[in-house]
N, C-alpha and C. Protein backbone atom coordinates (compact mmCIF):
# COMPACT_ATOMS: atom_id res chain seq x y z
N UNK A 1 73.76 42.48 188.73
CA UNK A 1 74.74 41.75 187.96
C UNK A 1 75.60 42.73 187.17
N UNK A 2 76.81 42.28 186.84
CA UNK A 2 77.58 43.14 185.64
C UNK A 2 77.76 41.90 184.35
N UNK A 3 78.09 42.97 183.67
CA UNK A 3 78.49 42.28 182.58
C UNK A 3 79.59 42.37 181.85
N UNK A 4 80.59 41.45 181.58
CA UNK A 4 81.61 41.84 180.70
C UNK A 4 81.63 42.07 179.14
N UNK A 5 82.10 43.63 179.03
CA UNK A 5 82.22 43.93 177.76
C UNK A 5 83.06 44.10 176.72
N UNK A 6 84.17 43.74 177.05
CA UNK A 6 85.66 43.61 176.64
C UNK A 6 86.58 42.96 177.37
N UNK A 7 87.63 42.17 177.06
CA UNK A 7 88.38 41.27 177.68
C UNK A 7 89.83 41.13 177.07
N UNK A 8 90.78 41.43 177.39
CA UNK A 8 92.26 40.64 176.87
C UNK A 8 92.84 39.99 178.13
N UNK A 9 93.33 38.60 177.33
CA UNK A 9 93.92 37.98 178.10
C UNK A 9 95.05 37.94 178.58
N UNK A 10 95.52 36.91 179.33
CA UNK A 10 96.77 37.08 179.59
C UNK A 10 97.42 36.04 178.62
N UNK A 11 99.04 36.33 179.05
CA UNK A 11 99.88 35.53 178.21
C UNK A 11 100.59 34.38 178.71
N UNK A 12 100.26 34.15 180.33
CA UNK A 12 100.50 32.77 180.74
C UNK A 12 99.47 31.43 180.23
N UNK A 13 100.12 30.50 180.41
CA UNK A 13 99.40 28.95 180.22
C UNK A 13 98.11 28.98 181.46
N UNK A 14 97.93 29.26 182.23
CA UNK A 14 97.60 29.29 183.31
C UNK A 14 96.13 30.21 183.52
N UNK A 15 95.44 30.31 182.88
CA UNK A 15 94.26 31.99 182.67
C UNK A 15 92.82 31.08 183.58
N UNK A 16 92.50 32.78 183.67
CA UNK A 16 90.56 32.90 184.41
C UNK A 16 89.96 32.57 183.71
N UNK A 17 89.52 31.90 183.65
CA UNK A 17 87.90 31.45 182.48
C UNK A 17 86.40 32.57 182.75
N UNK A 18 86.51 33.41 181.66
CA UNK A 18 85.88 34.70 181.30
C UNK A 18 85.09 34.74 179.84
N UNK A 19 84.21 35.07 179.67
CA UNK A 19 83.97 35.52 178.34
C UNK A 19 83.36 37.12 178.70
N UNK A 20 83.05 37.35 177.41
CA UNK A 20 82.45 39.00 176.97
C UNK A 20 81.10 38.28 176.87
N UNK A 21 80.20 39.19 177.71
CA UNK A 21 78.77 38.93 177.81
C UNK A 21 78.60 38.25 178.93
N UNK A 22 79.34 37.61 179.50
CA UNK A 22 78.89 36.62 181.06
C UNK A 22 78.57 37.82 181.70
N UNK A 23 77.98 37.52 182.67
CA UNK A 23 77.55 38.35 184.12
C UNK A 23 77.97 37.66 185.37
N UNK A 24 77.94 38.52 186.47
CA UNK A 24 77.98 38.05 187.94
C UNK A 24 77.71 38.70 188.44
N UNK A 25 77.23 38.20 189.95
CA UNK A 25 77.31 39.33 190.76
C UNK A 25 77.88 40.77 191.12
N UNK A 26 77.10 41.88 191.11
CA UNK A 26 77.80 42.91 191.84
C UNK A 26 78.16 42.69 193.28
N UNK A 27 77.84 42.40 194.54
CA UNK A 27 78.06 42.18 195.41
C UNK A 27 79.21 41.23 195.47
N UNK A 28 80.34 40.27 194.85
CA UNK A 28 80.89 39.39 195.26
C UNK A 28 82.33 39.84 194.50
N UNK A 29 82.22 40.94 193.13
CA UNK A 29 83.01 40.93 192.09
C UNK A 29 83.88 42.56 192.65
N UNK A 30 84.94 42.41 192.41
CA UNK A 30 85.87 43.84 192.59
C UNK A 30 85.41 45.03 191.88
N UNK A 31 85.30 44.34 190.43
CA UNK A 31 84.54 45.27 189.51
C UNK A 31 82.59 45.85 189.63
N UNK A 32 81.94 44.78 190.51
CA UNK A 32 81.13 45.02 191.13
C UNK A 32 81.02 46.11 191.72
N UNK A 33 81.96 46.06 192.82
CA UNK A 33 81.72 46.78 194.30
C UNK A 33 82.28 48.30 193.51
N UNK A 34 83.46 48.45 192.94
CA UNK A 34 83.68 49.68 191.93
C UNK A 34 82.90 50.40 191.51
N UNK A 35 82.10 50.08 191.00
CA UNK A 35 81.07 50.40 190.50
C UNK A 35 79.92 51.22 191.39
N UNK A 36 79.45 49.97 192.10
CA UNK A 36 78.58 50.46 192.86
C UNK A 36 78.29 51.23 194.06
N UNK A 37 80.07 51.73 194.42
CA UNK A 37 80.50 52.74 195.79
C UNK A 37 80.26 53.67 195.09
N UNK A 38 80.34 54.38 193.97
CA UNK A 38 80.13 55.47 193.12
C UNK A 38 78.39 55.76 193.18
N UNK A 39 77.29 54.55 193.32
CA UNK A 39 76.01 54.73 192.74
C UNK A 39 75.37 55.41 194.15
N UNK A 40 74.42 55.64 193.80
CA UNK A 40 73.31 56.04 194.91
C UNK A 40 72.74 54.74 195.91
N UNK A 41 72.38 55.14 197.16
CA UNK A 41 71.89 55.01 198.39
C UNK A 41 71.12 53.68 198.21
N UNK A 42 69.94 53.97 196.53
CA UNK A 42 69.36 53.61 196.46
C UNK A 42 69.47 51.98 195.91
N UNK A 43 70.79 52.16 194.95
CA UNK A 43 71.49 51.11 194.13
C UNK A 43 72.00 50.18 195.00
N UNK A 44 72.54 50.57 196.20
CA UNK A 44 73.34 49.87 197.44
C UNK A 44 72.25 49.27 198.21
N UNK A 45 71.46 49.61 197.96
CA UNK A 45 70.15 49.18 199.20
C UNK A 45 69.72 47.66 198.12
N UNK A 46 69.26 48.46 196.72
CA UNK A 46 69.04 47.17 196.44
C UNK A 46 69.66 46.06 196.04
N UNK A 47 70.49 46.11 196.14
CA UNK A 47 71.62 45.27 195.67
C UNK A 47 71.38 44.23 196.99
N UNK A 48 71.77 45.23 198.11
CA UNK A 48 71.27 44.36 199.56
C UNK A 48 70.44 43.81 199.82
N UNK A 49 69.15 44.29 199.47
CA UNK A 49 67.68 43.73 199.63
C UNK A 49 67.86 42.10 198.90
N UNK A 50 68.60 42.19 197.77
CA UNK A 50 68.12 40.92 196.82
C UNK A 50 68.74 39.68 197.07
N UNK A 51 69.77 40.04 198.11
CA UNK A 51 70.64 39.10 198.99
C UNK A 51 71.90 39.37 198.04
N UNK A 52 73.06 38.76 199.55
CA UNK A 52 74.33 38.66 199.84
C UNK A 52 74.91 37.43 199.39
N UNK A 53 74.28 36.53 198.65
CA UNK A 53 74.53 35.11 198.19
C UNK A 53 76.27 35.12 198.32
N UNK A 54 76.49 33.86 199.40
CA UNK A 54 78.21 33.72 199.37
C UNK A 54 78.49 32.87 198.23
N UNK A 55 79.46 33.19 197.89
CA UNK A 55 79.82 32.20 196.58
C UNK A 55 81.56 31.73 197.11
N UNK A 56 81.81 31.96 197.98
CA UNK A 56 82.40 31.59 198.46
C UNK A 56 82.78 31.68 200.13
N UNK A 57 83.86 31.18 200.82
CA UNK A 57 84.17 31.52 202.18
C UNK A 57 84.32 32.98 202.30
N UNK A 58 85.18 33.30 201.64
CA UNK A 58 85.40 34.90 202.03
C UNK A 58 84.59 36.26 201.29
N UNK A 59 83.53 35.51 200.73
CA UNK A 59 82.64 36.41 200.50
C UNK A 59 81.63 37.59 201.45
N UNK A 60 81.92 38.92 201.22
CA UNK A 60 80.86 39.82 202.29
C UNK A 60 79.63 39.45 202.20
N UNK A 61 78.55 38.87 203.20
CA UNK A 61 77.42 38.43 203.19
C UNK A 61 76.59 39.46 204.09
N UNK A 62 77.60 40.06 205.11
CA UNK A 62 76.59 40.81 206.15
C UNK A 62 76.56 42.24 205.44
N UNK A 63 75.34 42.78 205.61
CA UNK A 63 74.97 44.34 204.96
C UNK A 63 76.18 45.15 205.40
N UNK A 64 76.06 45.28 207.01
CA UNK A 64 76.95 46.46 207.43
C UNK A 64 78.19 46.61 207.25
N UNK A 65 78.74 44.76 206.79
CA UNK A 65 80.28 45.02 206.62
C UNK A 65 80.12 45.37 205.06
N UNK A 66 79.29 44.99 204.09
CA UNK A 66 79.52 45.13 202.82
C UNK A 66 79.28 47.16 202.91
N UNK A 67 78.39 47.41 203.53
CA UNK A 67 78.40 49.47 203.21
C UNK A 67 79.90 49.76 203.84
N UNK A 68 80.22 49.10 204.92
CA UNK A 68 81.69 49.70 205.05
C UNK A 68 82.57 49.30 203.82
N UNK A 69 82.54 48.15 203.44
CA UNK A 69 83.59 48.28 202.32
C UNK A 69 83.59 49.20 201.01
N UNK A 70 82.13 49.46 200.89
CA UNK A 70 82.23 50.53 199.94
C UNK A 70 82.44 51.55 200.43
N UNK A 71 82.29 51.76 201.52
CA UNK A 71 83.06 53.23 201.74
C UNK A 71 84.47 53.11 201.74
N UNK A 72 84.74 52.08 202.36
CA UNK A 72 86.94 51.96 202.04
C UNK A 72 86.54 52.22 200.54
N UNK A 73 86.10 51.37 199.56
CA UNK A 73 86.74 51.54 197.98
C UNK A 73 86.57 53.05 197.86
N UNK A 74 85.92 53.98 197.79
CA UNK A 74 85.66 55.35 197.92
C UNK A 74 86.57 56.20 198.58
N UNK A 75 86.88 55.74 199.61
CA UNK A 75 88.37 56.32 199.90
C UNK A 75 89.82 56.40 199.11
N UNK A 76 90.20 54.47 198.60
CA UNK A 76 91.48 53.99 198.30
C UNK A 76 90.84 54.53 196.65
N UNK A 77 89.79 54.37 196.16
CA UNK A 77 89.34 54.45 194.44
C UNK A 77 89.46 53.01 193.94
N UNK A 78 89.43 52.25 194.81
CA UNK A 78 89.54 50.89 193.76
C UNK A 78 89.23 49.89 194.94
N UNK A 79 88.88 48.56 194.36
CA UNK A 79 87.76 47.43 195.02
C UNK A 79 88.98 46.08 194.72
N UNK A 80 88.84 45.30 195.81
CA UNK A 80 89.46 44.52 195.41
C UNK A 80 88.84 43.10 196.23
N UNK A 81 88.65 41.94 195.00
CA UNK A 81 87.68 40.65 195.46
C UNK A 81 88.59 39.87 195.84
N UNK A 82 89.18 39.29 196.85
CA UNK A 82 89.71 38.50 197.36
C UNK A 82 89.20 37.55 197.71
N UNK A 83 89.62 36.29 196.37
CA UNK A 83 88.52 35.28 196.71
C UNK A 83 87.43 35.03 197.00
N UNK A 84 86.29 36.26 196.85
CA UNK A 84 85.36 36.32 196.80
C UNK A 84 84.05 35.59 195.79
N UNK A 85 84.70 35.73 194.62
CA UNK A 85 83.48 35.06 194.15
C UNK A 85 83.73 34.06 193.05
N UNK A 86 85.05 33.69 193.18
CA UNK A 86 85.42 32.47 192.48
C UNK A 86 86.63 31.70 193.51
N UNK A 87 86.66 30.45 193.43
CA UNK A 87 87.71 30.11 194.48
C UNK A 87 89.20 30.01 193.81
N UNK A 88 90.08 30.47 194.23
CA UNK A 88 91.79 30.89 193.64
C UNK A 88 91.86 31.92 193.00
N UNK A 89 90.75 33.24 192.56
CA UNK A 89 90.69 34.21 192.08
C UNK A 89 90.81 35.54 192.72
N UNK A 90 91.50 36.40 192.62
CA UNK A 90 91.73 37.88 192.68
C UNK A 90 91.72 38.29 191.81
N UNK A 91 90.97 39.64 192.49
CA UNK A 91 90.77 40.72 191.17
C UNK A 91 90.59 42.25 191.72
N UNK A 92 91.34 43.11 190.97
CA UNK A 92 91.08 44.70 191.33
C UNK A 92 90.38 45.34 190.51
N UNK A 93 89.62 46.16 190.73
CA UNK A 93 88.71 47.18 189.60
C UNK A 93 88.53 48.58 190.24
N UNK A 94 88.28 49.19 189.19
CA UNK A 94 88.09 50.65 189.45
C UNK A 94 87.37 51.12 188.32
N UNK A 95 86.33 52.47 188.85
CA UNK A 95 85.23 52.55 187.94
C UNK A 95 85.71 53.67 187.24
N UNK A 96 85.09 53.53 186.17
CA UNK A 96 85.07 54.60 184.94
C UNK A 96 83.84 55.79 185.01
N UNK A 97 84.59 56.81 184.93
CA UNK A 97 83.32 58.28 184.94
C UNK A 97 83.52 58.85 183.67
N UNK A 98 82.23 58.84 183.33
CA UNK A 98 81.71 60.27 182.09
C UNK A 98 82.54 61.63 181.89
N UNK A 99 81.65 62.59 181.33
CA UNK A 99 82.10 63.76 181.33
C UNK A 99 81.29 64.45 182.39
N UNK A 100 79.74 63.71 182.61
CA UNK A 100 79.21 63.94 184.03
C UNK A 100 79.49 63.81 185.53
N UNK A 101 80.34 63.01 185.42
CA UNK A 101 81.22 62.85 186.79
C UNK A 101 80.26 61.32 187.04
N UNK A 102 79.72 61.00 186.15
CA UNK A 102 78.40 59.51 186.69
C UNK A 102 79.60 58.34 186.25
N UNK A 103 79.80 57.29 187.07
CA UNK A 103 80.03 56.09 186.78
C UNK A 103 79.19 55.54 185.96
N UNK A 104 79.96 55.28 184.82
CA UNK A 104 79.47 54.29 183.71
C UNK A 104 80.23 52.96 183.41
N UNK A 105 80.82 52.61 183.75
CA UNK A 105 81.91 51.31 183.64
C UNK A 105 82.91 51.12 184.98
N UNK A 106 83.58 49.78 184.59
CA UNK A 106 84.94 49.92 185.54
C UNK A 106 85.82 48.64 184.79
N UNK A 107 87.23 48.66 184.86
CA UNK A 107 87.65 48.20 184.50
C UNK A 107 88.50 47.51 185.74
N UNK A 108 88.97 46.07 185.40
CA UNK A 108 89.66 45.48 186.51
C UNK A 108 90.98 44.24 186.00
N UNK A 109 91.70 44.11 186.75
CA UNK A 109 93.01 42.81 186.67
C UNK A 109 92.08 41.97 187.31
N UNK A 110 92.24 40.24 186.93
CA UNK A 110 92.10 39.05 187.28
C UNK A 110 93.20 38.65 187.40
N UNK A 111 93.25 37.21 187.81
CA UNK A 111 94.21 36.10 188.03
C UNK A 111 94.10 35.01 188.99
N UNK A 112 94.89 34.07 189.04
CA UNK A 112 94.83 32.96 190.18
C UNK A 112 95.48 33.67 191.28
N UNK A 113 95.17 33.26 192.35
CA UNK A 113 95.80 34.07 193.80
C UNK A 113 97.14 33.71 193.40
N UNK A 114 97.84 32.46 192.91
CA UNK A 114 99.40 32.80 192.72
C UNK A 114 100.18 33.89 191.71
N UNK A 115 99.16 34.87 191.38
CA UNK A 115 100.12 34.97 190.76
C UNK A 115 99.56 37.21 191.39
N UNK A 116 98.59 36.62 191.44
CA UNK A 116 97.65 38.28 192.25
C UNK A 116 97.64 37.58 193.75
N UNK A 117 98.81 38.03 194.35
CA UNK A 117 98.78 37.76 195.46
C UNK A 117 98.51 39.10 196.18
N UNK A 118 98.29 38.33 197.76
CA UNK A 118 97.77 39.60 198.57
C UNK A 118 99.15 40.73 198.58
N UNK A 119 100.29 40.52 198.45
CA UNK A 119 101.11 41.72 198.68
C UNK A 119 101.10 42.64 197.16
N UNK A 120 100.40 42.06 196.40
CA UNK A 120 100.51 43.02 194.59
C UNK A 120 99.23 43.63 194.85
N UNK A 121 98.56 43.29 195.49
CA UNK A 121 97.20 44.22 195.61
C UNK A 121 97.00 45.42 195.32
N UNK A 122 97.81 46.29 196.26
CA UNK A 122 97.97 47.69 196.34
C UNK A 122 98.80 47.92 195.33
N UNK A 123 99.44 47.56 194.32
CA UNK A 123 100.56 48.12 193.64
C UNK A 123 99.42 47.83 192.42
N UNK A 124 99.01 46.78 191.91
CA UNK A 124 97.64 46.35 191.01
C UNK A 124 96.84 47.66 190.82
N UNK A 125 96.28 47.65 192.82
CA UNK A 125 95.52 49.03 192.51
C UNK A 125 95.54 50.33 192.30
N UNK A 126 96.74 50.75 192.12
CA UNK A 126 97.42 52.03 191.70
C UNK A 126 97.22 51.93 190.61
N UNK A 127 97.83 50.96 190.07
CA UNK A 127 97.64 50.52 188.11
C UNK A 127 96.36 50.63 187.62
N UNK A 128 94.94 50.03 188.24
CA UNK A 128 93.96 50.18 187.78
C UNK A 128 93.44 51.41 188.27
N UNK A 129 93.54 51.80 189.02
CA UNK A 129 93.03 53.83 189.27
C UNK A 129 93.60 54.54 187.88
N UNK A 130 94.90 54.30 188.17
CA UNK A 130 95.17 55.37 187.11
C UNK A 130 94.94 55.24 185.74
N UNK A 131 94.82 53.90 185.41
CA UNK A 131 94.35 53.94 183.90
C UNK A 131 92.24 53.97 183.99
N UNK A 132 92.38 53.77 185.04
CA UNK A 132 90.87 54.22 184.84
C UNK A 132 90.42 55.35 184.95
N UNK A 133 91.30 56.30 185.54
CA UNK A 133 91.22 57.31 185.40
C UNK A 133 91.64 58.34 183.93
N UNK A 134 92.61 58.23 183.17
CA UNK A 134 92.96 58.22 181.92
C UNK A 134 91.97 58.05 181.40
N UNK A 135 91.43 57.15 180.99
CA UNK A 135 90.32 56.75 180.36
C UNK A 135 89.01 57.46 180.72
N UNK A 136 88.68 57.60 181.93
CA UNK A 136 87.82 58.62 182.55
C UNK A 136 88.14 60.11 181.70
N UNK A 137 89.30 60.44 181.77
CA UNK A 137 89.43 61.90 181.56
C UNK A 137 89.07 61.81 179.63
N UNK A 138 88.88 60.40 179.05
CA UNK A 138 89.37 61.04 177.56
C UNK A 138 88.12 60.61 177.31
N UNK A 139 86.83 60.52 178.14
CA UNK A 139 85.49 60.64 178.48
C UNK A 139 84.89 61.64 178.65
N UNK A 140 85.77 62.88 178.84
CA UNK A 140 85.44 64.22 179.07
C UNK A 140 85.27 64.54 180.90
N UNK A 141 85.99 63.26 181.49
CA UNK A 141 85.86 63.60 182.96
C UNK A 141 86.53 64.25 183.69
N UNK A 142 86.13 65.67 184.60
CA UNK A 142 86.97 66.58 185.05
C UNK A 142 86.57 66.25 186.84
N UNK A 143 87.85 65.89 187.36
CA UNK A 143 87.74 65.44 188.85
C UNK A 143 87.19 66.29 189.60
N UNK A 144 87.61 67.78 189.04
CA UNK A 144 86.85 69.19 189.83
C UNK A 144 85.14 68.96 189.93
N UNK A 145 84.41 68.12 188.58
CA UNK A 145 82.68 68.00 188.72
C UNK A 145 82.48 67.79 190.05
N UNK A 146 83.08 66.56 190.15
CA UNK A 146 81.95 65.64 191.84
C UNK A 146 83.34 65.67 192.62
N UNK A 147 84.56 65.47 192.52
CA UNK A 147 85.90 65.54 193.42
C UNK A 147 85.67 64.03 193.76
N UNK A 148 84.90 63.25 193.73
CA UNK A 148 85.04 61.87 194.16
C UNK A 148 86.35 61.10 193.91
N UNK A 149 86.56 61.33 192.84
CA UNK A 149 87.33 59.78 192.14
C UNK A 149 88.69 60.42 192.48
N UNK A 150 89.72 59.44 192.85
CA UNK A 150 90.57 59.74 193.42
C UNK A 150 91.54 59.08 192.53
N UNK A 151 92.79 59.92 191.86
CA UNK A 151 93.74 59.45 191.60
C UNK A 151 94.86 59.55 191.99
N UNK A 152 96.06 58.72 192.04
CA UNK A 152 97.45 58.79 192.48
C UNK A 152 98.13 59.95 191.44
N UNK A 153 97.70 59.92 190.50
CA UNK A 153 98.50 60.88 189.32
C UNK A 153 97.55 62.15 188.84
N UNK A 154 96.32 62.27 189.94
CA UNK A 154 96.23 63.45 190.28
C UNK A 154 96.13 64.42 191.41
């Protein structure tokens, strides 16, 4: 599960229903999968073991497609839930590193699919790399440690 630890909203009439302290799934959540392409072998396994629960239609349920998608987020640096684990919801995230190069957080955009549609995706996820990366660096994180985390603005 994750948990949310900070939240601002948006300024339309129209918002995600969120609080600080809820949890959800890692497996179904953008900010989930962020997270957990960064963790060990071991974190991914169990996550799998404890089940793939769909929470929705387009939720990843099968193992092999869910390890490939963490390897795409590991490539692009950012996860994105498409309707995955709420129905009319999108969301992008990207994880936050230490001064150890260890994922400790991730931060992500919500919204209703009208308004996070599939063509803002990629432009979303530029936005959340790079401020997660910012934030990474004023963590004491130097991309040279592990070379993993990939930014556009570096």
């Amino acid at each position: 599960m994750i948990i949310y630890i900070e939240k601002m909203e948006s300024s339309h009439a129209v918002r995600m229903y969120s609080r600080v302290g809820a949890t959800n799934p890692v497996h179904s959540t953008a900010l989930g999968r962020a997270i957990l392409a960064y963790c060990d072998e071991d974190a991914v396994e169990a996550v799998i073991s404890s089940g793939l629960e769909r929470r929705t239609a387009n939720t990843i349920t099968d193992p092999e497609l869910f390890r490939t998608n963490l390897a795409e987020i590991k490539k692009c640096g950012f996860a994105v839930d498409d309707i995955e684990n709420e129905e009319g919801i999108r969301c992008v995230a990207a994880p936050v590193f230490d001064h150890n190069g260890d994922v400790i957080a991730g931060i992500s955009v919500s919204g209703p699919e009208q308004r996070v549609t599939a063509e803002r995706l990629s432009d979303l996820g530029i936005k959340v790399v790079e401020t997660a990366f910012a934030l990474s660096k004023r963590l004491g994180y130097e991309p040279e440690g592990k070379g993993e985390f990939r930014s556009v603005s570096s």
